[in-house]
C-alpha atoms as a PDB file:
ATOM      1  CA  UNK A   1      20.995  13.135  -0.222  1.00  0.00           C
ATOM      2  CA  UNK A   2      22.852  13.660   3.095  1.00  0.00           C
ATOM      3  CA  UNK A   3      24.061  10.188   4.689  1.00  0.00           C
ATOM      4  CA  UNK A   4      22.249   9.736   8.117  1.00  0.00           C
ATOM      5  CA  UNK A   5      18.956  10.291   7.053  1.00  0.00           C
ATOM      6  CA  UNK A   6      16.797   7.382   8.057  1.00  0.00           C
ATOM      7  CA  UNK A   7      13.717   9.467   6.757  1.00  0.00           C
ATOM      8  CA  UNK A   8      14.717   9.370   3.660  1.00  0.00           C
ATOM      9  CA  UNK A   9      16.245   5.513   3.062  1.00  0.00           C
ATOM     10  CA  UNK A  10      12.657   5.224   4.181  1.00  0.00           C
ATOM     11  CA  UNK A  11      11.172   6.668   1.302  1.00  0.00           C
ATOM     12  CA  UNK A  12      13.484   5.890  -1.034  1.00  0.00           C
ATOM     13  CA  UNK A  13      13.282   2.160  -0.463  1.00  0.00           C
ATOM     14  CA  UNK A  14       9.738   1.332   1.121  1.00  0.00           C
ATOM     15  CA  UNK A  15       8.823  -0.864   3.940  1.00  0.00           C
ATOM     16  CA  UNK A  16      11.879  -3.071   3.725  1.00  0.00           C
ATOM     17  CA  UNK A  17      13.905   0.171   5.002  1.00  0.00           C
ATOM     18  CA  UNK A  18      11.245   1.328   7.590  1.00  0.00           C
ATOM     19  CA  UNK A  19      12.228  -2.384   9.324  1.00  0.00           C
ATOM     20  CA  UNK A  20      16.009  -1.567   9.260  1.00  0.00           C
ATOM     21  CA  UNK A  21      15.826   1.854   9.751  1.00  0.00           C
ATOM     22  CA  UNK A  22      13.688   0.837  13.141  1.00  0.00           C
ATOM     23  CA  UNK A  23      15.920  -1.347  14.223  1.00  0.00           C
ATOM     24  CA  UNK A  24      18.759   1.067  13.742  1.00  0.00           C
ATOM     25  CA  UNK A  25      16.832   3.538  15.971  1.00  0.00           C
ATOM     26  CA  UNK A  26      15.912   1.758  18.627  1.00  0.00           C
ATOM     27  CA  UNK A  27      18.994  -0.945  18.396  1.00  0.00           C
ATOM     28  CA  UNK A  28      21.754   1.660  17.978  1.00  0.00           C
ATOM     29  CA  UNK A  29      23.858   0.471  21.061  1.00  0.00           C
ATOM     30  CA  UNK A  30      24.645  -2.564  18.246  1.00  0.00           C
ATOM     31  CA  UNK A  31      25.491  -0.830  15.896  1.00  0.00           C
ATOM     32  CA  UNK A  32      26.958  -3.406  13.677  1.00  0.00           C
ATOM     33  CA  UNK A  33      24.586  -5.295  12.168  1.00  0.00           C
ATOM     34  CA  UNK A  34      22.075  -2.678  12.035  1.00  0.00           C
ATOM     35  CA  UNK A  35      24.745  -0.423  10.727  1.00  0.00           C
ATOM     36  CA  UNK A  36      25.575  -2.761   8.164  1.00  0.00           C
ATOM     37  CA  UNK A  37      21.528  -3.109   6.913  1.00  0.00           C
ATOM     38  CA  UNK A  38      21.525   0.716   6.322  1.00  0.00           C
ATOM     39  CA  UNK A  39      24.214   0.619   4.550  1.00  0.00           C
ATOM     40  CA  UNK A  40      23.093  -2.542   2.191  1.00  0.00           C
ATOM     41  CA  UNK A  41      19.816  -0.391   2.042  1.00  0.00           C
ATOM     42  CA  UNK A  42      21.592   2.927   1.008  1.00  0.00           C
ATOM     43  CA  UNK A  43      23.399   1.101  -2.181  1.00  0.00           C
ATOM     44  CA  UNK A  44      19.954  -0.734  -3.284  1.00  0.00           C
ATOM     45  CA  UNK A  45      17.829   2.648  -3.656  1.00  0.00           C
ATOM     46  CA  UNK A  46      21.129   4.199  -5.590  1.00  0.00           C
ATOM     47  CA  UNK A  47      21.017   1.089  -7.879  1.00  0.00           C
ATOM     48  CA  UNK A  48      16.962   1.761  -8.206  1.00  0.00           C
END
């Protein structure tokens, strides 16, 4: 699974990552906190 791909944290998780993964797209310029729910996303569908 290549890191980056918003597409598939979205399918992998569910709606919960389509939220985050929207606000990473259209929030990037803070990239922060929306950085950091990706990431908290990406672990969760590993550990699923």
């Amino acid at each position: 699974r290549p890191a980056g791909h918003l597409p598939v944290a979205l399918s992998d998780v569910g709606a919960a990552t389509i939220g985050d993964a929207v606000l990473v797209a259209g929030g990037r310029e803070t990239s922060g906190t929306l950085s950091a729910q990706v990431y908290l996303l990406r672990p969760r569908s590993g550990a699923a």
